[in-house]
C-alpha atoms as a PDB file:
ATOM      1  CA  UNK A   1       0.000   0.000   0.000  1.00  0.00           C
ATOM      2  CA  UNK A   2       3.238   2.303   0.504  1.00  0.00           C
ATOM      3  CA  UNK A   3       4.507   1.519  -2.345  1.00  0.00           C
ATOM      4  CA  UNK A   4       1.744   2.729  -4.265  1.00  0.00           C
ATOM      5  CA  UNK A   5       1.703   5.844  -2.823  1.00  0.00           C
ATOM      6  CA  UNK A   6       5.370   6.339  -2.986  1.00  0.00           C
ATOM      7  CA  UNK A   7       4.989   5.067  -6.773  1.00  0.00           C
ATOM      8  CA  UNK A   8       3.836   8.667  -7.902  1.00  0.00           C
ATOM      9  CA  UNK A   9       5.344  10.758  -5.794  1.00  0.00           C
ATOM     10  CA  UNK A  10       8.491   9.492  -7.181  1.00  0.00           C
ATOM     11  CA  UNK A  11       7.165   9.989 -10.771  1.00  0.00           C
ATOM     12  CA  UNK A  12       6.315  13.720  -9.722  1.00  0.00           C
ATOM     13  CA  UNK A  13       9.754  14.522  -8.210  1.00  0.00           C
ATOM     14  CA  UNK A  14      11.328  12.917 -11.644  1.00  0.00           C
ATOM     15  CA  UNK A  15       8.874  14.925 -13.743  1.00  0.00           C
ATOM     16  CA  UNK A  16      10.205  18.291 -12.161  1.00  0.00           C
ATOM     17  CA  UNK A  17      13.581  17.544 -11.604  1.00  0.00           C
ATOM     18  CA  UNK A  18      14.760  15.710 -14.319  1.00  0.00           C
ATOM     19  CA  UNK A  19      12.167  16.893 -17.101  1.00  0.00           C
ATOM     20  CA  UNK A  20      11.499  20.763 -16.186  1.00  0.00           C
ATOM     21  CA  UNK A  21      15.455  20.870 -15.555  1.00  0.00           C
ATOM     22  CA  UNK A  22      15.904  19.227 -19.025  1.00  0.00           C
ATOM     23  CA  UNK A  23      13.268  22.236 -20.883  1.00  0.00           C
ATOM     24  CA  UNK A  24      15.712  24.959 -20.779  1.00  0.00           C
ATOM     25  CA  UNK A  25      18.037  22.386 -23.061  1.00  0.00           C
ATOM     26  CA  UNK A  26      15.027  21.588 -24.932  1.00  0.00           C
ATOM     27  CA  UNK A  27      14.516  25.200 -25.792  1.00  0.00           C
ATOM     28  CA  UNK A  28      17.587  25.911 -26.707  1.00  0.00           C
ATOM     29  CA  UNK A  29      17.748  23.157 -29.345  1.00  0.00           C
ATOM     30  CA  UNK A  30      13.971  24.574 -30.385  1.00  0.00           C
ATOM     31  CA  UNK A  31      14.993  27.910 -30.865  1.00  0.00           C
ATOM     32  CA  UNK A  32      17.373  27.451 -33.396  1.00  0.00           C
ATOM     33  CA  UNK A  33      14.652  27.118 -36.101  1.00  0.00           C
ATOM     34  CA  UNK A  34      12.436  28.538 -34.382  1.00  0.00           C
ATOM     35  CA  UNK A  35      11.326  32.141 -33.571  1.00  0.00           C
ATOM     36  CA  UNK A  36      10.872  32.404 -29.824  1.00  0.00           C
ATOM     37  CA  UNK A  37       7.668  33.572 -29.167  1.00  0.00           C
ATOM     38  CA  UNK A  38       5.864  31.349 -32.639  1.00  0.00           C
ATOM     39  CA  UNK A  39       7.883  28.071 -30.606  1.00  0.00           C
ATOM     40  CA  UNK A  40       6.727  28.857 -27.440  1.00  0.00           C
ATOM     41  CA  UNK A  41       2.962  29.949 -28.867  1.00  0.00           C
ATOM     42  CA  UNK A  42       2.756  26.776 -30.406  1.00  0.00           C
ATOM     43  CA  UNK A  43       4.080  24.902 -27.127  1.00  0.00           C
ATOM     44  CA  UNK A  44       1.577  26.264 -24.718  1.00  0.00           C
ATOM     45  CA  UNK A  45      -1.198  26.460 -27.619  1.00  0.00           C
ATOM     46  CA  UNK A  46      -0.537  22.859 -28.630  1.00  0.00           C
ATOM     47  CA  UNK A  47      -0.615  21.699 -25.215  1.00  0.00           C
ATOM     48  CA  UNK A  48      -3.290  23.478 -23.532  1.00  0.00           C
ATOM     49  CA  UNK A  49      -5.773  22.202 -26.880  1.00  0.00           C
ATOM     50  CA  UNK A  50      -5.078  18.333 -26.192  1.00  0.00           C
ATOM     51  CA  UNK A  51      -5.856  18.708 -22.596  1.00  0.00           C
ATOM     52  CA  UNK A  52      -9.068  20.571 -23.246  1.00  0.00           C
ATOM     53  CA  UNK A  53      -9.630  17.816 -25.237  1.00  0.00           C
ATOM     54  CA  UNK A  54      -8.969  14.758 -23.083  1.00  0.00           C
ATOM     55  CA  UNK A  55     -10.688  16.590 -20.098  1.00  0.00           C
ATOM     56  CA  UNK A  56     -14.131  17.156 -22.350  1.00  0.00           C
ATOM     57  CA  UNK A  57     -14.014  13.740 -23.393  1.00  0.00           C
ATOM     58  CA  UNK A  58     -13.559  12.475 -20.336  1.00  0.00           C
ATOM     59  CA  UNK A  59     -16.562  13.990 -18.580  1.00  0.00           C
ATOM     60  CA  UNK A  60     -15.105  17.231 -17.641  1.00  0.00           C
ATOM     61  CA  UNK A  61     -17.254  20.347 -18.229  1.00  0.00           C
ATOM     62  CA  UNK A  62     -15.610  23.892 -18.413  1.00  0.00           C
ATOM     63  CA  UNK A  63     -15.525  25.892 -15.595  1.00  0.00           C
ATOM     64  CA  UNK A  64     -17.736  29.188 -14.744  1.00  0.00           C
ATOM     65  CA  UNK A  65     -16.719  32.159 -16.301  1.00  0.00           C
ATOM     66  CA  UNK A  66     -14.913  34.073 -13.358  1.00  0.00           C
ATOM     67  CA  UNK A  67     -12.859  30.973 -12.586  1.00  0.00           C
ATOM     68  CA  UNK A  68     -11.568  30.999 -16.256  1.00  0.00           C
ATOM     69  CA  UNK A  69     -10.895  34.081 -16.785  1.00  0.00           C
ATOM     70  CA  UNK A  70      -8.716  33.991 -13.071  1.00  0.00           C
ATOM     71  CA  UNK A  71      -6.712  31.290 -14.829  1.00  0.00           C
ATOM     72  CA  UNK A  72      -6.751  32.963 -18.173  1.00  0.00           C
ATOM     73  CA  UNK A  73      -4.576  35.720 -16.228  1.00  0.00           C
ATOM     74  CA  UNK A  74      -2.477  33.434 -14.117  1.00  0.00           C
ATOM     75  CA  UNK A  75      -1.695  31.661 -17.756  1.00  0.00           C
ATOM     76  CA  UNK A  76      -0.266  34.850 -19.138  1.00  0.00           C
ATOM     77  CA  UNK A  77       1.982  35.922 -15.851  1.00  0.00           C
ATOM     78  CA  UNK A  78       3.352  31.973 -15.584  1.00  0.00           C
ATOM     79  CA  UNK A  79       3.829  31.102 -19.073  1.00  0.00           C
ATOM     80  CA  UNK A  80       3.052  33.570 -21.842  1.00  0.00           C
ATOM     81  CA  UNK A  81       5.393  35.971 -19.836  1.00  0.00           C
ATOM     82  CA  UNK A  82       7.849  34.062 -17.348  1.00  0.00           C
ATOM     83  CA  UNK A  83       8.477  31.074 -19.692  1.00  0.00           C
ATOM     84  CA  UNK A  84       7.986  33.122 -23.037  1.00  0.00           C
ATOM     85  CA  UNK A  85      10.816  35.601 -22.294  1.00  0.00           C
ATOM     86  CA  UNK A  86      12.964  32.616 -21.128  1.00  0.00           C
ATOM     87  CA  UNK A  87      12.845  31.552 -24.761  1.00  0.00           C
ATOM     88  CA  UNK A  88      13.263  34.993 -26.386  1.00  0.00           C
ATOM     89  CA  UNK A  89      16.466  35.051 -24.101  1.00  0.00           C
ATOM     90  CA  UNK A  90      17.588  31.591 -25.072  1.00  0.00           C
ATOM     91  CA  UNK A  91      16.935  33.049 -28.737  1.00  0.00           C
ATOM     92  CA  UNK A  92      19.109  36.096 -28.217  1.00  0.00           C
ATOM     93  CA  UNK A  93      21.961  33.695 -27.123  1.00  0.00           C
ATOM     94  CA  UNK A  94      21.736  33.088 -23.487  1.00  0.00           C
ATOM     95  CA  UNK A  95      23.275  29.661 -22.630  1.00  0.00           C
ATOM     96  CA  UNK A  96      20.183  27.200 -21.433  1.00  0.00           C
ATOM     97  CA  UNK A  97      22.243  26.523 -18.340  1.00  0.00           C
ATOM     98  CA  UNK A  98      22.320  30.264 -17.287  1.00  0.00           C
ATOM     99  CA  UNK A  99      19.165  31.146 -18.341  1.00  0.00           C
ATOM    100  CA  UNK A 100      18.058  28.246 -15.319  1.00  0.00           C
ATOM    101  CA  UNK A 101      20.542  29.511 -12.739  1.00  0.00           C
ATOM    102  CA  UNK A 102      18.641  33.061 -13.316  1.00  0.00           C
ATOM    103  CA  UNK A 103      15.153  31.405 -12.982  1.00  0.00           C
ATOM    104  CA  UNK A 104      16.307  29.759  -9.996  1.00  0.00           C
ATOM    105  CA  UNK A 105      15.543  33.271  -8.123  1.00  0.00           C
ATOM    106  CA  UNK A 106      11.810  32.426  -8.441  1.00  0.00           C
ATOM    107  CA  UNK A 107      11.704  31.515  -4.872  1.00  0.00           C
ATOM    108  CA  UNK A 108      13.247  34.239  -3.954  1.00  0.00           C
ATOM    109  CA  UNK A 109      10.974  36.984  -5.446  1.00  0.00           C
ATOM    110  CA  UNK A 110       7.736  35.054  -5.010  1.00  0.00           C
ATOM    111  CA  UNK A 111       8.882  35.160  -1.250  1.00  0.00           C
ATOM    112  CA  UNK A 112       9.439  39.121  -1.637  1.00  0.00           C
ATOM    113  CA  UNK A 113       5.851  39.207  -2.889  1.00  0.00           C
ATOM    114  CA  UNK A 114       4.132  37.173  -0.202  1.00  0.00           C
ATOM    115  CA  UNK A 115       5.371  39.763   1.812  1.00  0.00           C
ATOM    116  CA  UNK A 116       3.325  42.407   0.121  1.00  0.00           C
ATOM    117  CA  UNK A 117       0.370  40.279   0.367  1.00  0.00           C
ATOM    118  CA  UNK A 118       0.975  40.086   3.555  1.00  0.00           C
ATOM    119  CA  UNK A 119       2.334  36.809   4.278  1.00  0.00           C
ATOM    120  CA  UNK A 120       5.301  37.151   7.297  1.00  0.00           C
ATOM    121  CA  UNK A 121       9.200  37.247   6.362  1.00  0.00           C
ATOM    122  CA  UNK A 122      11.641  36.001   8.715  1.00  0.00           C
ATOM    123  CA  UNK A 123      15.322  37.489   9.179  1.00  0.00           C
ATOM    124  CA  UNK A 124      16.296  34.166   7.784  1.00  0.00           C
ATOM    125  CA  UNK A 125      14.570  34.890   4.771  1.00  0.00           C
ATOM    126  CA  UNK A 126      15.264  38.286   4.007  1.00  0.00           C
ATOM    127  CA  UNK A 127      18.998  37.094   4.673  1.00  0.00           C
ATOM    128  CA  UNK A 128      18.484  33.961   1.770  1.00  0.00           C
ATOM    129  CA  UNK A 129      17.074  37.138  -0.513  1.00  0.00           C
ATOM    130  CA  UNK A 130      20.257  39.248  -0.111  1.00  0.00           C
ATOM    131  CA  UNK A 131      22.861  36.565  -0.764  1.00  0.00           C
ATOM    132  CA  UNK A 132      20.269  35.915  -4.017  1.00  0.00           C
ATOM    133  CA  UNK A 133      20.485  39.099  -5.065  1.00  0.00           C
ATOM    134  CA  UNK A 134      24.147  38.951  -4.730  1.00  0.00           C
ATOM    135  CA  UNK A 135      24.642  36.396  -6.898  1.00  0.00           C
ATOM    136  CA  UNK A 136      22.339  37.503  -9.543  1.00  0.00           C
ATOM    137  CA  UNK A 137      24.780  40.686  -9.167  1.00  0.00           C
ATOM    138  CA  UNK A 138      28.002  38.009  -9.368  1.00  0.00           C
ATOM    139  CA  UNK A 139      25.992  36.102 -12.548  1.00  0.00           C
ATOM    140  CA  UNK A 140      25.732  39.840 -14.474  1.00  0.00           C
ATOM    141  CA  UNK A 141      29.263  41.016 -13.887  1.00  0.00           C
ATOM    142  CA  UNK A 142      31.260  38.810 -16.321  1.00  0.00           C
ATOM    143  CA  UNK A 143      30.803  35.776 -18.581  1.00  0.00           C
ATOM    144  CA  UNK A 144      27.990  35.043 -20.689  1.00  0.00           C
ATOM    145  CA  UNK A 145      25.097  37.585 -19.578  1.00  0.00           C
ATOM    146  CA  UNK A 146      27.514  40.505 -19.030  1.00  0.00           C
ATOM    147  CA  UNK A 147      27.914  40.954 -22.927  1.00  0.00           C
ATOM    148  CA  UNK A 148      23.992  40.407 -23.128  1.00  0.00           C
ATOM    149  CA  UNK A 149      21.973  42.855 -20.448  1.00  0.00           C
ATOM    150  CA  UNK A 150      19.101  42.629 -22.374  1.00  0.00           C
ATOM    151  CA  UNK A 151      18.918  38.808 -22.116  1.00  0.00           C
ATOM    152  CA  UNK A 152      19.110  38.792 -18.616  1.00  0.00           C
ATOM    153  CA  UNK A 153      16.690  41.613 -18.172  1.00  0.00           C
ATOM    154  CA  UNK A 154      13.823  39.514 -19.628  1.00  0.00           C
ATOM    155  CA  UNK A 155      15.178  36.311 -17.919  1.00  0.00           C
ATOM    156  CA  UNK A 156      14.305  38.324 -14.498  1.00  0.00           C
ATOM    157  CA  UNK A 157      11.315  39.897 -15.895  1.00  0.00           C
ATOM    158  CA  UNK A 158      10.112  36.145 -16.699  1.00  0.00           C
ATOM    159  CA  UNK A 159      11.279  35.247 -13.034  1.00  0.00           C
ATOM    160  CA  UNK A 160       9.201  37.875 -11.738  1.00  0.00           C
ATOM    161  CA  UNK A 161       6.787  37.443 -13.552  1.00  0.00           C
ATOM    162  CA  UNK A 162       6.235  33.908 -12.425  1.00  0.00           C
ATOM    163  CA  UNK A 163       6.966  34.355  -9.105  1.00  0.00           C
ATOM    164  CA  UNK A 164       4.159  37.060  -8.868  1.00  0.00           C
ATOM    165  CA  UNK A 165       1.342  34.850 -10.455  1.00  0.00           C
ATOM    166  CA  UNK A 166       2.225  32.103  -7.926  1.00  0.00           C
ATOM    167  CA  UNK A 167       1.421  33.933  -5.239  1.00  0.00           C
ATOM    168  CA  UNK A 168      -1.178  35.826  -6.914  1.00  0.00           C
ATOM    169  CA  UNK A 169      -2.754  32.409  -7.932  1.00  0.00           C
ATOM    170  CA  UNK A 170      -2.796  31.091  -4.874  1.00  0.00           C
ATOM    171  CA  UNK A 171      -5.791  33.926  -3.420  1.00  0.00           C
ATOM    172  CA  UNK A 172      -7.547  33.718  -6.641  1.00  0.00           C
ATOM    173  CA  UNK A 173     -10.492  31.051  -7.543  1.00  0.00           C
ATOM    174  CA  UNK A 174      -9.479  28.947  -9.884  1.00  0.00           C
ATOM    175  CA  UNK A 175     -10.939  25.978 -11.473  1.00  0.00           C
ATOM    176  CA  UNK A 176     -10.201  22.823 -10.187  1.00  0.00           C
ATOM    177  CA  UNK A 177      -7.982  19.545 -10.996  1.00  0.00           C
ATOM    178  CA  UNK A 178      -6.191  19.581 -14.571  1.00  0.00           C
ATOM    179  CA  UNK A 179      -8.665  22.303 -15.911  1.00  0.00           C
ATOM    180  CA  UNK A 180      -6.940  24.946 -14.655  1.00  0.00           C
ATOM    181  CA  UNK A 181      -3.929  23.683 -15.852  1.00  0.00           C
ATOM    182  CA  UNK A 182      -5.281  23.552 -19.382  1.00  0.00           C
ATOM    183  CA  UNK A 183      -6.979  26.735 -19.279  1.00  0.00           C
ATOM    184  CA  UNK A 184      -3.194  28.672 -18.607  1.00  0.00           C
ATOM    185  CA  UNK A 185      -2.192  26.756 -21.526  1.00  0.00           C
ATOM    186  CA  UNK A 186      -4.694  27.961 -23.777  1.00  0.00           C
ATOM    187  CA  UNK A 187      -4.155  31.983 -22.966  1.00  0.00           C
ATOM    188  CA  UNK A 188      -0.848  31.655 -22.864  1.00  0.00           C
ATOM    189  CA  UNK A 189      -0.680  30.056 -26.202  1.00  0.00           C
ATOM    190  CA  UNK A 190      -2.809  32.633 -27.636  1.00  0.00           C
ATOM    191  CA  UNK A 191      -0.831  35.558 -26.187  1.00  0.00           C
ATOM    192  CA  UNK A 192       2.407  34.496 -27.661  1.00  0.00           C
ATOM    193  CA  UNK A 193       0.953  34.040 -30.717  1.00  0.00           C
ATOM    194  CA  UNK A 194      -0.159  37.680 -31.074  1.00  0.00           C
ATOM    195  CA  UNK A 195       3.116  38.710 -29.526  1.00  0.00           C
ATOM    196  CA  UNK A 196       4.437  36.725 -32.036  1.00  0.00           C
ATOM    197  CA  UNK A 197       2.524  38.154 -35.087  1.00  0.00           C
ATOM    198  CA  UNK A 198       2.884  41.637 -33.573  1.00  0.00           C
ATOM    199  CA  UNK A 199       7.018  41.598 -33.476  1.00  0.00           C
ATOM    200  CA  UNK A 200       6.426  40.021 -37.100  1.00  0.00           C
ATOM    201  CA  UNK A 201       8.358  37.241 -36.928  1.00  0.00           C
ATOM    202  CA  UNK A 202       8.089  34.725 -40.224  1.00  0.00           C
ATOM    203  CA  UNK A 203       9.791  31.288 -40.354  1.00  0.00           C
ATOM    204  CA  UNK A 204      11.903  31.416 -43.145  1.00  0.00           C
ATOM    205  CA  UNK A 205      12.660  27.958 -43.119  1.00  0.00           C
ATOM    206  CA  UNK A 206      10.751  25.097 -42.519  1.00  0.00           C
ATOM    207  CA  UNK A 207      11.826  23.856 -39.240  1.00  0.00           C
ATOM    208  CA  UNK A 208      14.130  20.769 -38.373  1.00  0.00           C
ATOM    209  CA  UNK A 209      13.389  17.872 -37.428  1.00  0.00           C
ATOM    210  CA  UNK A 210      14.865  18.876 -33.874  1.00  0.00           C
ATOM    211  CA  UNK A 211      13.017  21.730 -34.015  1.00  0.00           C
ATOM    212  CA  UNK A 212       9.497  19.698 -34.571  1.00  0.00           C
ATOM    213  CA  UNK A 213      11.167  17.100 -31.716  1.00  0.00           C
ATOM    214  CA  UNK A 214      11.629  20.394 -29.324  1.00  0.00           C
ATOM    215  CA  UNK A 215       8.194  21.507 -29.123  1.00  0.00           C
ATOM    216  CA  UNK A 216       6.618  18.071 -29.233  1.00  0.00           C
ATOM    217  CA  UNK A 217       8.780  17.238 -25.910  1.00  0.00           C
ATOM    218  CA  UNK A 218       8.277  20.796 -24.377  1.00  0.00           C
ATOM    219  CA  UNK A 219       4.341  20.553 -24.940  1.00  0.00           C
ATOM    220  CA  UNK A 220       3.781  16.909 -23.758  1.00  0.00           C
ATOM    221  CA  UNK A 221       6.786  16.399 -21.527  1.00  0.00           C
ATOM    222  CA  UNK A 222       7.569  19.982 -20.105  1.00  0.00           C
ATOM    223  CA  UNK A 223       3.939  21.275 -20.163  1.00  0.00           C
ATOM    224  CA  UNK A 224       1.405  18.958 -19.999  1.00  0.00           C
ATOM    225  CA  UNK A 225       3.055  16.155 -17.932  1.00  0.00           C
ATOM    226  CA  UNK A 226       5.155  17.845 -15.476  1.00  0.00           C
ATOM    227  CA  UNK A 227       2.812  21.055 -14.364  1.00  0.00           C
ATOM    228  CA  UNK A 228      -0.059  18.518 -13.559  1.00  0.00           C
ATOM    229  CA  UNK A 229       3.041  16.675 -11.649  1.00  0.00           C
ATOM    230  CA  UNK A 230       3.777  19.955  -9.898  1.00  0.00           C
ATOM    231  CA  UNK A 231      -0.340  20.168  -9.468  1.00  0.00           C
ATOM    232  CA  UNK A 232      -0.420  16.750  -7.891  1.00  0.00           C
ATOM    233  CA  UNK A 233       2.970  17.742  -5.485  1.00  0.00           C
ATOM    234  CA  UNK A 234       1.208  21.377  -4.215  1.00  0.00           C
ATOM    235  CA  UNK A 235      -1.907  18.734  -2.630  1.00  0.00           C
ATOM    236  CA  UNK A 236       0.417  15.692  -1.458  1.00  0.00           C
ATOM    237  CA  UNK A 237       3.693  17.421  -0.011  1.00  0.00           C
ATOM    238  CA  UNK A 238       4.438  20.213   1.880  1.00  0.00           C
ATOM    239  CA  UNK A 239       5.627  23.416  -0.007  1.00  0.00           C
ATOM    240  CA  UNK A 240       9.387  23.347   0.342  1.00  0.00           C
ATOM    241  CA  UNK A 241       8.874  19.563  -1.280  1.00  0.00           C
ATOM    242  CA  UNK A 242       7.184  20.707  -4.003  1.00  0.00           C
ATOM    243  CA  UNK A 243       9.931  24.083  -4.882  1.00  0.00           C
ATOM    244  CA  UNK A 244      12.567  21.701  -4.243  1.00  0.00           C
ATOM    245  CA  UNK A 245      12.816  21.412  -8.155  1.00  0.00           C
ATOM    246  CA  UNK A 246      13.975  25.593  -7.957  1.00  0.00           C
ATOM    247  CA  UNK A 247      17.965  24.341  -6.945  1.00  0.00           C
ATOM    248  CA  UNK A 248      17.901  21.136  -8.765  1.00  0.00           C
ATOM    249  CA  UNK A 249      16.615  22.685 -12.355  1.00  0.00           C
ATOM    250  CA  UNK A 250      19.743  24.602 -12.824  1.00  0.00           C
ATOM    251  CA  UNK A 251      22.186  21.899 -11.447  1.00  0.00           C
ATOM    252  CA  UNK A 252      20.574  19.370 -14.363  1.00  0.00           C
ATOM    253  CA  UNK A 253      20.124  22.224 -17.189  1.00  0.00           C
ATOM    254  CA  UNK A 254      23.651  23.452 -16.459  1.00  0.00           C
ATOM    255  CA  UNK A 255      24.966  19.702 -17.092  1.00  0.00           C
ATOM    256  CA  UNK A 256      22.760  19.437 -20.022  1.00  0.00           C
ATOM    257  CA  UNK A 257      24.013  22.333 -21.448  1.00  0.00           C
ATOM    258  CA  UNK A 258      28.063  22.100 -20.632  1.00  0.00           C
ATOM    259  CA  UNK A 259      27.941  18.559 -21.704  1.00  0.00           C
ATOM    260  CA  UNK A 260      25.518  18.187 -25.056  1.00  0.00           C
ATOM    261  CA  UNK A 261      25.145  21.812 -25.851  1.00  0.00           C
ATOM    262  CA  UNK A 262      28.651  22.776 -26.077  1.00  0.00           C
ATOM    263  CA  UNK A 263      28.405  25.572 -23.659  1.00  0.00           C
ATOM    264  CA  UNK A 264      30.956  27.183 -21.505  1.00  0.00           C
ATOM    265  CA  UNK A 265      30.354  28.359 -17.574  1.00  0.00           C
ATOM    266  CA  UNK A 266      33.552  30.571 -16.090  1.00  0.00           C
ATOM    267  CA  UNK A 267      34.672  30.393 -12.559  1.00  0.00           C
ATOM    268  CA  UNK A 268      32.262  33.242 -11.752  1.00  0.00           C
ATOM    269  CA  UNK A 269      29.380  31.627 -13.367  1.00  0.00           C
ATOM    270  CA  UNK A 270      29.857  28.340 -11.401  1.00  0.00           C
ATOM    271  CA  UNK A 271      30.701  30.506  -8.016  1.00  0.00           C
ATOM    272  CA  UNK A 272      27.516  32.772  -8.870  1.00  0.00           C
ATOM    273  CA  UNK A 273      25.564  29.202  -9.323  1.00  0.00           C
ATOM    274  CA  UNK A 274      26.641  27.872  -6.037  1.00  0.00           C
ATOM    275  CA  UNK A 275      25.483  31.224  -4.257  1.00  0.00           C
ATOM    276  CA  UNK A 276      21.905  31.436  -6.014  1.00  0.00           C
ATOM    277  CA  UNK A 277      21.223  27.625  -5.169  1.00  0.00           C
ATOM    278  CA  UNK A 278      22.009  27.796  -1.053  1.00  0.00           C
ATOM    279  CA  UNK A 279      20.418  30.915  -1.234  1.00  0.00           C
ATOM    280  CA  UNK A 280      17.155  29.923  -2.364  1.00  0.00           C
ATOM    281  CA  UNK A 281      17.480  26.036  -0.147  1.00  0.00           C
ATOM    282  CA  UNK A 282      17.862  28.920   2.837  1.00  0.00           C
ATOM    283  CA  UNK A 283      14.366  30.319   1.484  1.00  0.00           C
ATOM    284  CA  UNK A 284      12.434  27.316   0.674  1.00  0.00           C
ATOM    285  CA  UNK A 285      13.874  24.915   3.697  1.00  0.00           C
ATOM    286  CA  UNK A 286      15.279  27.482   6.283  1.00  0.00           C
ATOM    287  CA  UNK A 287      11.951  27.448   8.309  1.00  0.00           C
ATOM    288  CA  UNK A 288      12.855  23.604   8.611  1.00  0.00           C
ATOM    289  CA  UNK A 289      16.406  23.679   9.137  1.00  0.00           C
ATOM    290  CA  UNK A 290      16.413  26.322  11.831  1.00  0.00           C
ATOM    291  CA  UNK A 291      12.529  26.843  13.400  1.00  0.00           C
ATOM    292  CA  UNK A 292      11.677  29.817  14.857  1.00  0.00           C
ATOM    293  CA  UNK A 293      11.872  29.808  18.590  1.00  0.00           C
ATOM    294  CA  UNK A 294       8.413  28.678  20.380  1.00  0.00           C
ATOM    295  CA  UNK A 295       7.099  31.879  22.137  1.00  0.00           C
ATOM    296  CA  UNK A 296       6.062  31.570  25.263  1.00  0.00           C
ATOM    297  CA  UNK A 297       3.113  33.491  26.838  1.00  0.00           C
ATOM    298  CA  UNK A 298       2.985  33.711  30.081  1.00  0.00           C
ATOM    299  CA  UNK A 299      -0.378  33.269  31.683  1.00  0.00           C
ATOM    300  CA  UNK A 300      -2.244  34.912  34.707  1.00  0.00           C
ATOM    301  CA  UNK A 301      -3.158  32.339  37.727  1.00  0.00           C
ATOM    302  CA  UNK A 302      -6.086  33.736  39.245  1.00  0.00           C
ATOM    303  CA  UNK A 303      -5.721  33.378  43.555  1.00  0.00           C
END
């Protein structure tokens, strides 16, 4: 009976670990016949279409209208903007490996933004932020995203982005199970396509068979697969579980990249890594490696 519970929570951890570390690879490869924001269009589009479709025909019936349009939104701040500009970056150059190590801040600004909503920060927290911000600081001041500012400006953007519909997503309604899912799909889809018609891009070429490979993989593998595996974490683990995937993505994309891709991290870049990952397993497990002191409160003994 353990077993089969264990069974898919292992599946989920692989999903995000292994699979959503493996996308910023993926992209790369995609990009280089693709135009960014047509590839990623047709991703999300793709995707969030043959979920509709398997949750319709399987009994599912579309959520109200308020619901939708909460997930329409949370769609557009996730993936039409915080994985869409990832691509445009990846496009413009950025190795996949460093475009994860920059993404890998999520934690750190969704954090920042629970505390605008109103959520508490600890010391402890605020301290995992700084040394974050210090090695997105490290990251920008030589190697690969020094000679590229604009890359790395939309990387963060993205990361923001992201980290601001997580949080914002989680005080919204939003339909329930895999519809919600396929709903962000959809609008995101649809927004990079107009982006994508807007900034005129054209293929000029048919794209490779790589290319094709790329997008099938990121739609089924990256999109469908593991964000209903993150989905299914959220509801069976507790939270730092389920982020654990933000200090492991970069470690797997960065060996993707440096050992298939053919790309190159300097001594900065791999110190600048190091400093972003402990910084955001300080934000996501602090609270369990070092708990906050029980307060006592002292209470009146009536003679």
């Amino acid at each position: 009976m353990r077993f089969r519970h264990v069974l898919p929570l292992l599946g989920a951890l692989f999903a995000l670990y292994i699979i959503w570390g493996s996308t910023y690879f993926v992209i790369r490869i995609g990009v280089q016949s693709w135009p960014p924001f047509l590839m990623a269009g047709t991703r999300f589009l793709s995707a969030g279409l043959l979920l509709t479709a398997f949750l319709l025909i399987t009994g599912h019936k579309l959520p109200p209208l308020r619901p939708m349009l909460n997930a329409a939104l949370i769609g557009v701040l996730l993936l039409a903007v915080g994985n869409g500009f990832v691509t445009v970056a990846e496009h413009q150059d950025v190795p996949s490996g460093i475009a994860a190590v920059v993404v890998a801040t999520v934690p750190l600004f969704t954090l920042c933004f629970s505390h605008f909503f109103g959520i508490k920060t600890r010391k402890l927290e605020w301290m995992g932020i700084a040394i974050g911000l210090a090695g997105i600081i490290l990251l920008n001041s030589g190697g690969n995203l020094s000679g590229n500012p604009w890359g790395a400006l939309m990387i963060l953007i993205g990361s923001m982005s992201w980290a601001f519909g997580s949080v914002y997503g989680s005080r919204i309604e939003l339909p329930s199970g895999m519809m919600a899912g396929a709903i962000e799909m959809l609008a995101a889809g649809l927004v990079l396509m107009l982006a994508s018609l807007l900034s005129g891009e054209r293929l000029t070429a048919m794209p490779t068979t790589e290319g094709f490979l790329a997008v099938g993989y990121l739609a089924l593998f990256g999109s469908i697969i593991a964000i209903n595996a993150y989905m299914y974490l959220i509801r069976n683990v507790s939270p730092a579980v389920a982020t654990s995937y933000a200090y492991v993505n970069p470690v797997v994309a960065v060996l993707l990249g440096t050992g298939f891709g053919g790309e190159y991290l300097s001594s900065t870049e791999w110190i600048a890594l190091g400093i972003i990952i402990m910084a955001v397993v300080l934000v996501t497990l602090g609270k369990y490696l070092f708990p906050a002191r029980p307060v006592v409160t002292p209470c009146d003994v009536k003679k």
